[in-house]
PDB file of N, CA and C in Angstrom:
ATOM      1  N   UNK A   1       8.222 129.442  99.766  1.00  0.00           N
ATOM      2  CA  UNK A   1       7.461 129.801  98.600  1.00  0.00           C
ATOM      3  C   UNK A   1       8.169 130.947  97.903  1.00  0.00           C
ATOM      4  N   UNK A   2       8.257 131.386  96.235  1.00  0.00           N
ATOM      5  CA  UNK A   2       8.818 132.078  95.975  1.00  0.00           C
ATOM      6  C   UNK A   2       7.967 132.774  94.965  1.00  0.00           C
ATOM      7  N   UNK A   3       7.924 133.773  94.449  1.00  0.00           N
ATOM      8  CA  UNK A   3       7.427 135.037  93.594  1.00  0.00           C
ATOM      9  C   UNK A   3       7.730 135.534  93.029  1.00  0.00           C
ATOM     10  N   UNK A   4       7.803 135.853  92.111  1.00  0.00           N
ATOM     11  CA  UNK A   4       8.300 137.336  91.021  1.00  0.00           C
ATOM     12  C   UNK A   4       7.617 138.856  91.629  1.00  0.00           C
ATOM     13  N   UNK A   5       7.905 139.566  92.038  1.00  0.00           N
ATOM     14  CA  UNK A   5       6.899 140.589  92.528  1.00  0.00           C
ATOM     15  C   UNK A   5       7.587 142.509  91.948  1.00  0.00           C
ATOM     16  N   UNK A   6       6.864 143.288  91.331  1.00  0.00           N
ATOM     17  CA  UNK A   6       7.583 144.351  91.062  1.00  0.00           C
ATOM     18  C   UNK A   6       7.250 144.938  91.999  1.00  0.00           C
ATOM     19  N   UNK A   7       8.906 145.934  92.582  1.00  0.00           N
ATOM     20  CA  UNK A   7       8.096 146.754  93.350  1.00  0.00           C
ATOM     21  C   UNK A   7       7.365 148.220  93.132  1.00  0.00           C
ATOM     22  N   UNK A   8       6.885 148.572  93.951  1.00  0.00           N
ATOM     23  CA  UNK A   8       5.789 150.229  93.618  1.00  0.00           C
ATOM     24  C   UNK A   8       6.553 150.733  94.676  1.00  0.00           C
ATOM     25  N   UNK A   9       6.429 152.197  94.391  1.00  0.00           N
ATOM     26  CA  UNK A   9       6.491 153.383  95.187  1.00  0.00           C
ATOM     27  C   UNK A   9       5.380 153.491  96.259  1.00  0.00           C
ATOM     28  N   UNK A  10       5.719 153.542  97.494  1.00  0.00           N
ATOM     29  CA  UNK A  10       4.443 153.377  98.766  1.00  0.00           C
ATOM     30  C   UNK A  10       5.211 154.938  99.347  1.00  0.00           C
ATOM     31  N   UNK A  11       4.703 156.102  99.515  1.00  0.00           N
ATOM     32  CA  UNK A  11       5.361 157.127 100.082  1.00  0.00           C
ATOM     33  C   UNK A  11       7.058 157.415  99.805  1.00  0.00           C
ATOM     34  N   UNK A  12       7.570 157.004 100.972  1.00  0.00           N
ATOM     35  CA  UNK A  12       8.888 157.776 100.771  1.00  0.00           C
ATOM     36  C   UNK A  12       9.703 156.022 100.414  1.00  0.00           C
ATOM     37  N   UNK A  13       8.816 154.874 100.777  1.00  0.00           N
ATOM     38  CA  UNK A  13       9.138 153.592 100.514  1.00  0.00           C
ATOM     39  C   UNK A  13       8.721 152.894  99.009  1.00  0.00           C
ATOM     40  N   UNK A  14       9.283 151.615  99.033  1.00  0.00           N
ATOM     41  CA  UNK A  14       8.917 150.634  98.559  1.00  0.00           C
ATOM     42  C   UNK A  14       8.164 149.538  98.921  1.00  0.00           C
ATOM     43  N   UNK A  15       7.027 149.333  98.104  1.00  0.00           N
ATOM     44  CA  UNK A  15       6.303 147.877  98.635  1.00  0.00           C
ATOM     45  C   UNK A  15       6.526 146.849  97.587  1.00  0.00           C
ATOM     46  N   UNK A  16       5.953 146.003  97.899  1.00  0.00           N
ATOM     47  CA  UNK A  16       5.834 145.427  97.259  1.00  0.00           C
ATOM     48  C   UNK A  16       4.091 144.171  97.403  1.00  0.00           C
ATOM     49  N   UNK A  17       3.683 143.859  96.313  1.00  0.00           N
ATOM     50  CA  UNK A  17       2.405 143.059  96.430  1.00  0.00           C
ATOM     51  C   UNK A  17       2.940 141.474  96.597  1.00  0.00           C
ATOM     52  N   UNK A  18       1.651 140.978  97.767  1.00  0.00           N
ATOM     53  CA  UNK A  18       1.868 139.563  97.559  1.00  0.00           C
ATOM     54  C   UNK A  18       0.784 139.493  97.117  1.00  0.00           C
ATOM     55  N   UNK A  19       0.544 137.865  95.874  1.00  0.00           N
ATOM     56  CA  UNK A  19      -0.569 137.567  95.263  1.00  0.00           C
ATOM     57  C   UNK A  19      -1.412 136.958  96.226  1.00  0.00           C
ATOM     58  N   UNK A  20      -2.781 137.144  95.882  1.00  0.00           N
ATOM     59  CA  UNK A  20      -3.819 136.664  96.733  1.00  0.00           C
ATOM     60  C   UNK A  20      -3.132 134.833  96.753  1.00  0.00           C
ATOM     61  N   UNK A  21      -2.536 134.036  95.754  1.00  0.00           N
ATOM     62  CA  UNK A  21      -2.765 132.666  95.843  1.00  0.00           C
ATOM     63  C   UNK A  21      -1.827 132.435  97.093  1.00  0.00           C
ATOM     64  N   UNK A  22      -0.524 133.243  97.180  1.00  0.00           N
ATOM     65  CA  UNK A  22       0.280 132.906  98.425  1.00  0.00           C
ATOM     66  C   UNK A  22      -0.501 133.397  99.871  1.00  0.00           C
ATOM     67  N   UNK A  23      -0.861 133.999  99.587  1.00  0.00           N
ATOM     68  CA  UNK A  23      -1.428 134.923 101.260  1.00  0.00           C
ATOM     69  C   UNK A  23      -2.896 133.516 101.128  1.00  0.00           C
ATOM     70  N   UNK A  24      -3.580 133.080 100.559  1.00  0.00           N
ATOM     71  CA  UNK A  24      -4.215 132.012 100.706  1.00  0.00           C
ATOM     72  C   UNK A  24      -3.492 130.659 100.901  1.00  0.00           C
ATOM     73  N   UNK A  25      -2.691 130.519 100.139  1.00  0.00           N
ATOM     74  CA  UNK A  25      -1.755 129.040 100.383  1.00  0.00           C
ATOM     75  C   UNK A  25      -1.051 128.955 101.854  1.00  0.00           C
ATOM     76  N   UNK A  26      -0.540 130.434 102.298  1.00  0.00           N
ATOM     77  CA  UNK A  26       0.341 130.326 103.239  1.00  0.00           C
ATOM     78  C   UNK A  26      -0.777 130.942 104.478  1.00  0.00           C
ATOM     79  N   UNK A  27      -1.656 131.044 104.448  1.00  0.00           N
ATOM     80  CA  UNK A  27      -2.659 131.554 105.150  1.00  0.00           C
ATOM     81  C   UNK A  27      -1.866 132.854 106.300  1.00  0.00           C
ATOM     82  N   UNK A  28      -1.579 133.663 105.217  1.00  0.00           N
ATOM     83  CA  UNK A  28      -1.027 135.240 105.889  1.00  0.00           C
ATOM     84  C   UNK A  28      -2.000 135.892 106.489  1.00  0.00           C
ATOM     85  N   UNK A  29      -2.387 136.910 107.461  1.00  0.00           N
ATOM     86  CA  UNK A  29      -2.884 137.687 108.071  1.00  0.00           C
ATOM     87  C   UNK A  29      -2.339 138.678 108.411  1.00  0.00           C
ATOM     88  N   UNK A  30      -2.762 140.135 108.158  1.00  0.00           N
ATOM     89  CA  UNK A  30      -2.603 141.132 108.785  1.00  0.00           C
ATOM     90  C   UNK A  30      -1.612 141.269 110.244  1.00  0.00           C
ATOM     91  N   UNK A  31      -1.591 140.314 110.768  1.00  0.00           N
ATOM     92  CA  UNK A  31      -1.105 140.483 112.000  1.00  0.00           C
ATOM     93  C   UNK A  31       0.104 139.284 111.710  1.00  0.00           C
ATOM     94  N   UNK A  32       0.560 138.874 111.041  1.00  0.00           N
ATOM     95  CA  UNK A  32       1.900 137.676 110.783  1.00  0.00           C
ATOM     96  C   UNK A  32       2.536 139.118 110.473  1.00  0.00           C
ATOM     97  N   UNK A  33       4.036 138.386 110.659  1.00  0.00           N
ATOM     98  CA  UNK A  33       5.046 138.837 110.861  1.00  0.00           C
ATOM     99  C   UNK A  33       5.803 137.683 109.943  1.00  0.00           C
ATOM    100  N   UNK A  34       6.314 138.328 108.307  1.00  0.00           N
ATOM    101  CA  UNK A  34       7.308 137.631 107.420  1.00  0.00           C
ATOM    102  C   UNK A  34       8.416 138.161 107.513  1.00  0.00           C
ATOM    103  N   UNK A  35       9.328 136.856 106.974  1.00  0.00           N
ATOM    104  CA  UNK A  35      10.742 137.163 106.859  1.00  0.00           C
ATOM    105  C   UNK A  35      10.608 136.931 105.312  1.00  0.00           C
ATOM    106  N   UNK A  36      11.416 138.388 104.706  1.00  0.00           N
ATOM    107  CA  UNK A  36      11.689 138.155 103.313  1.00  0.00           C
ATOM    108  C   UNK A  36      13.024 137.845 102.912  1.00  0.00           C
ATOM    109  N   UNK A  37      13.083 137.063 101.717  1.00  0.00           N
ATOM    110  CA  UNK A  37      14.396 137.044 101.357  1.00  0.00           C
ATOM    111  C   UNK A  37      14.437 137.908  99.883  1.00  0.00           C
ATOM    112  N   UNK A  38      15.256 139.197  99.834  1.00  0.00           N
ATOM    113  CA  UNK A  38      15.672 140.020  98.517  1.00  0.00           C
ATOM    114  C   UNK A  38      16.496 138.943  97.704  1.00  0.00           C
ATOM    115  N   UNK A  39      16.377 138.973  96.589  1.00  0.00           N
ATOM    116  CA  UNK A  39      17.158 139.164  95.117  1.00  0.00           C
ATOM    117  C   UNK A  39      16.913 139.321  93.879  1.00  0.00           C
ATOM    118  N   UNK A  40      17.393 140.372  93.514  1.00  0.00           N
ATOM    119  CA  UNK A  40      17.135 140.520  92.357  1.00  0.00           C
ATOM    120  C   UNK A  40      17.371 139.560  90.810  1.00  0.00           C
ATOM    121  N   UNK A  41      16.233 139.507  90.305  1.00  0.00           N
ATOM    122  CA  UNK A  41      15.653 138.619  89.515  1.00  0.00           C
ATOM    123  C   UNK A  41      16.785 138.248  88.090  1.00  0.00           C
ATOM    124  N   UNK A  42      17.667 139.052  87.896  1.00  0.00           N
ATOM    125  CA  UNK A  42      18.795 139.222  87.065  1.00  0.00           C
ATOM    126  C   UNK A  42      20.176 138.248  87.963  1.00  0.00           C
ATOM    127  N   UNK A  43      20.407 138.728  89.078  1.00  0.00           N
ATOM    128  CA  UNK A  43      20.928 138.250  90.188  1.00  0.00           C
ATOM    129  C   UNK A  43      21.186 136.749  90.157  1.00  0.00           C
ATOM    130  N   UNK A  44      19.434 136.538  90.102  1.00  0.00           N
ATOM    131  CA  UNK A  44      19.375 134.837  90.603  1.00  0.00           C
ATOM    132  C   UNK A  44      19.751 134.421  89.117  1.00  0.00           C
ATOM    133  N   UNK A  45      19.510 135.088  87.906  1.00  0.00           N
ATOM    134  CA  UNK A  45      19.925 134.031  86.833  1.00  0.00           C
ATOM    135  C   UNK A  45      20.498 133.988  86.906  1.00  0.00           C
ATOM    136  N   UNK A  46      21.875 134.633  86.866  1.00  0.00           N
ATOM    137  CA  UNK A  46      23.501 134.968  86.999  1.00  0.00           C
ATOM    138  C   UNK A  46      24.082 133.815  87.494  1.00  0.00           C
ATOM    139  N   UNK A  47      23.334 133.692  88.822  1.00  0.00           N
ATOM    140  CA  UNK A  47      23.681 132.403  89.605  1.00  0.00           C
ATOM    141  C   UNK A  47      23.739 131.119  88.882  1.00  0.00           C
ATOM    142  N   UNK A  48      22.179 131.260  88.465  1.00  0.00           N
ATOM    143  CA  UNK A  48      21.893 129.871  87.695  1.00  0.00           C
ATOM    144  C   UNK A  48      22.233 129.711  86.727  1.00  0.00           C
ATOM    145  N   UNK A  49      23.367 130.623  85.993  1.00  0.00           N
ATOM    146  CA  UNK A  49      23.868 130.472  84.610  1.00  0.00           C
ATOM    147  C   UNK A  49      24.960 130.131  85.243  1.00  0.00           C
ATOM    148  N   UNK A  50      25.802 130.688  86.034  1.00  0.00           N
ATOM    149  CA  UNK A  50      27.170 130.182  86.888  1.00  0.00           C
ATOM    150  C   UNK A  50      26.891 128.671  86.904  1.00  0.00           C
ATOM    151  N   UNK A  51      25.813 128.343  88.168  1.00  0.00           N
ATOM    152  CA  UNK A  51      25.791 126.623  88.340  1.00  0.00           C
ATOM    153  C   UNK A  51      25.614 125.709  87.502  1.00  0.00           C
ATOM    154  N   UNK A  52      24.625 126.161  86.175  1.00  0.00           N
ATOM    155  CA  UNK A  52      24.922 125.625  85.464  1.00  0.00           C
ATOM    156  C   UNK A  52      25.656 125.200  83.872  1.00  0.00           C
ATOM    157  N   UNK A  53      26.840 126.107  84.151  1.00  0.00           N
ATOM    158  CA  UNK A  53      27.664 126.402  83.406  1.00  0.00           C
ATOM    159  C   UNK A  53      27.938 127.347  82.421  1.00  0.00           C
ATOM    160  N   UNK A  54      26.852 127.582  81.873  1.00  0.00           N
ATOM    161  CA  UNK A  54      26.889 128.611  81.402  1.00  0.00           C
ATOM    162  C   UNK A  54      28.186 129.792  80.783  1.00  0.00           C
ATOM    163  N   UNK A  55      28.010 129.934  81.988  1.00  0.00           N
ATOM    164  CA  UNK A  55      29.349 131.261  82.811  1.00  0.00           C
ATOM    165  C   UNK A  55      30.381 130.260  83.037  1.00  0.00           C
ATOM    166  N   UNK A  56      31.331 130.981  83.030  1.00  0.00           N
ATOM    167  CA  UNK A  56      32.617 130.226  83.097  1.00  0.00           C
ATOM    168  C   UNK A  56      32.777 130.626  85.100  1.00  0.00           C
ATOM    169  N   UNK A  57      33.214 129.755  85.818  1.00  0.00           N
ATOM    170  CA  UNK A  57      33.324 129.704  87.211  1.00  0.00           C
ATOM    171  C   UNK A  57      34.252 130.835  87.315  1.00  0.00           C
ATOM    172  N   UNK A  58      35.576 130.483  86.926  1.00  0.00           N
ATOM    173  CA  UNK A  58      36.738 131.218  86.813  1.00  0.00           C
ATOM    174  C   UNK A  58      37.119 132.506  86.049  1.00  0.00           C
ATOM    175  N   UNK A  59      36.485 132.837  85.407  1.00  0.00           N
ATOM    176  CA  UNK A  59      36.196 133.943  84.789  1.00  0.00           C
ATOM    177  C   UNK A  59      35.852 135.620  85.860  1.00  0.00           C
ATOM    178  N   UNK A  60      36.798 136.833  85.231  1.00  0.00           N
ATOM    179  CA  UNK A  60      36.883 137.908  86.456  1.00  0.00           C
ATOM    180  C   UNK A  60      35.223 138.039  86.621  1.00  0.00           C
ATOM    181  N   UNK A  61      34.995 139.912  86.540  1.00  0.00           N
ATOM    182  CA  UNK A  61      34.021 139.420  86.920  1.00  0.00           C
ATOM    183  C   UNK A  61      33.167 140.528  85.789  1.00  0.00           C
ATOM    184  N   UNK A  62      34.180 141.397  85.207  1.00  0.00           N
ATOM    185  CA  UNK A  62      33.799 142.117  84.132  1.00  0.00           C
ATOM    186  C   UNK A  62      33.571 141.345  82.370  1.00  0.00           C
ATOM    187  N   UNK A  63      34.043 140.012  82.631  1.00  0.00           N
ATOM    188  CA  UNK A  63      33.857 139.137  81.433  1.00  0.00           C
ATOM    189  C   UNK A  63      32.750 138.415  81.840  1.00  0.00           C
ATOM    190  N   UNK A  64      32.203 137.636  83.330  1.00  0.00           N
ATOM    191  CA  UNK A  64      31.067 137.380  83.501  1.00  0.00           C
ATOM    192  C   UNK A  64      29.845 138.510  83.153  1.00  0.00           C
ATOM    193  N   UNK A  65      29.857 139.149  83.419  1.00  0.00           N
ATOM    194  CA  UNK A  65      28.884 140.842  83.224  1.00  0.00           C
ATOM    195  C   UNK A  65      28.915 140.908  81.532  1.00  0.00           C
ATOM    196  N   UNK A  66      29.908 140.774  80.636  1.00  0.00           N
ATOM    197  CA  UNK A  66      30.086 140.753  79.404  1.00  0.00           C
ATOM    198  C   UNK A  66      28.795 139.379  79.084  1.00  0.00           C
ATOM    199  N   UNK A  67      29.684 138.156  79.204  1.00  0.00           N
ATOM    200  CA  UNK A  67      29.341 137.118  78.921  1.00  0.00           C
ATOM    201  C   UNK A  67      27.209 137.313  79.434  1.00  0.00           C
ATOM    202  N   UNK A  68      27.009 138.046  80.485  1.00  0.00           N
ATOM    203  CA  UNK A  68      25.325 137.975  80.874  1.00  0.00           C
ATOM    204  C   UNK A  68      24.841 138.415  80.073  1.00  0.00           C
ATOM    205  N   UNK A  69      25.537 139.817  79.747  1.00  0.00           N
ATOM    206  CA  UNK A  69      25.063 140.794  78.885  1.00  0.00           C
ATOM    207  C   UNK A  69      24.573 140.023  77.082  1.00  0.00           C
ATOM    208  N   UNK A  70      24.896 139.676  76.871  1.00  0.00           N
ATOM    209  CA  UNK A  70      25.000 138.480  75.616  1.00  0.00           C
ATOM    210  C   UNK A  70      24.251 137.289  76.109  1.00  0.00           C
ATOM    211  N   UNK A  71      24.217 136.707  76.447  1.00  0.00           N
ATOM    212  CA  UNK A  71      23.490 135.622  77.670  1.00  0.00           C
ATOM    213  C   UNK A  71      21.924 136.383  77.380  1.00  0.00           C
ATOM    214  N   UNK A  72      21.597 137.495  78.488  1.00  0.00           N
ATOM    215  CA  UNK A  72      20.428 138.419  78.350  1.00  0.00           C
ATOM    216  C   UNK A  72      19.944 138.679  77.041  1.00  0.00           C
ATOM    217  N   UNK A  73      20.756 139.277  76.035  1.00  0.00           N
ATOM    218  CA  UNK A  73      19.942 140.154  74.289  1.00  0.00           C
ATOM    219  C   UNK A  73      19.522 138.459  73.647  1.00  0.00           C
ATOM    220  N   UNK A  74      19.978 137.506  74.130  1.00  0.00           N
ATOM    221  CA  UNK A  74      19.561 136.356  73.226  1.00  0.00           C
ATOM    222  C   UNK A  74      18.430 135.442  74.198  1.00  0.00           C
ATOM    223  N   UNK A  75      18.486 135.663  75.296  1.00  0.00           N
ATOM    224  CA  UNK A  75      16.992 135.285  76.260  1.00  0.00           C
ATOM    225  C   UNK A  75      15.728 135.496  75.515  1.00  0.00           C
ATOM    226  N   UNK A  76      14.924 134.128  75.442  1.00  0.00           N
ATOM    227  CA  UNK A  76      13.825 134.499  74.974  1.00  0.00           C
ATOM    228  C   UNK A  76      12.386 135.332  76.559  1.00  0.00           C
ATOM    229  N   UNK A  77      11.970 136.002  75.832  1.00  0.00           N
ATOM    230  CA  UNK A  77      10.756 136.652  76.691  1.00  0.00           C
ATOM    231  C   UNK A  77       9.867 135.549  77.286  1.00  0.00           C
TER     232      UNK A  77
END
């Protein structure tokens, strides 16, 4: 299952919220023990602009970062 989630400041940490629909779908409890997987949400497009062409494969990696950057200001909200 996957999420968008921002994180908050929890003390000297970071948390982060799961929505009530996953902790119901996946029937979480207090006492489970998850494995998370990190990435950042910029990250995964990057990817998915790479796979699907987007981005040039071969390209260094300061013209990919160019090319996102432009990619990103024309993303609609």
């Amino acid at each position: 299952m996957e999420t968008i989630a921002k994180p908050k400041k929890w003390g000297n940490s970071i948390g982060v919220i799961i929505p009530k629909e996953i902790i119901e779908e996946q029937n979480i409890t207090l006492e489970d023990e998850l494995v998370l997987h990190i990435e950042k949400k910029k990250d995964k497009e990057k990817k998915r602009l790479l796979k699907e062409g987007y981005l040039e494969m071969n390209a260094d990696s300061k013209k990919i970062n160019k090319e996102w950057e432009t990619a990103d200001a024309e993303w609609p909200d």
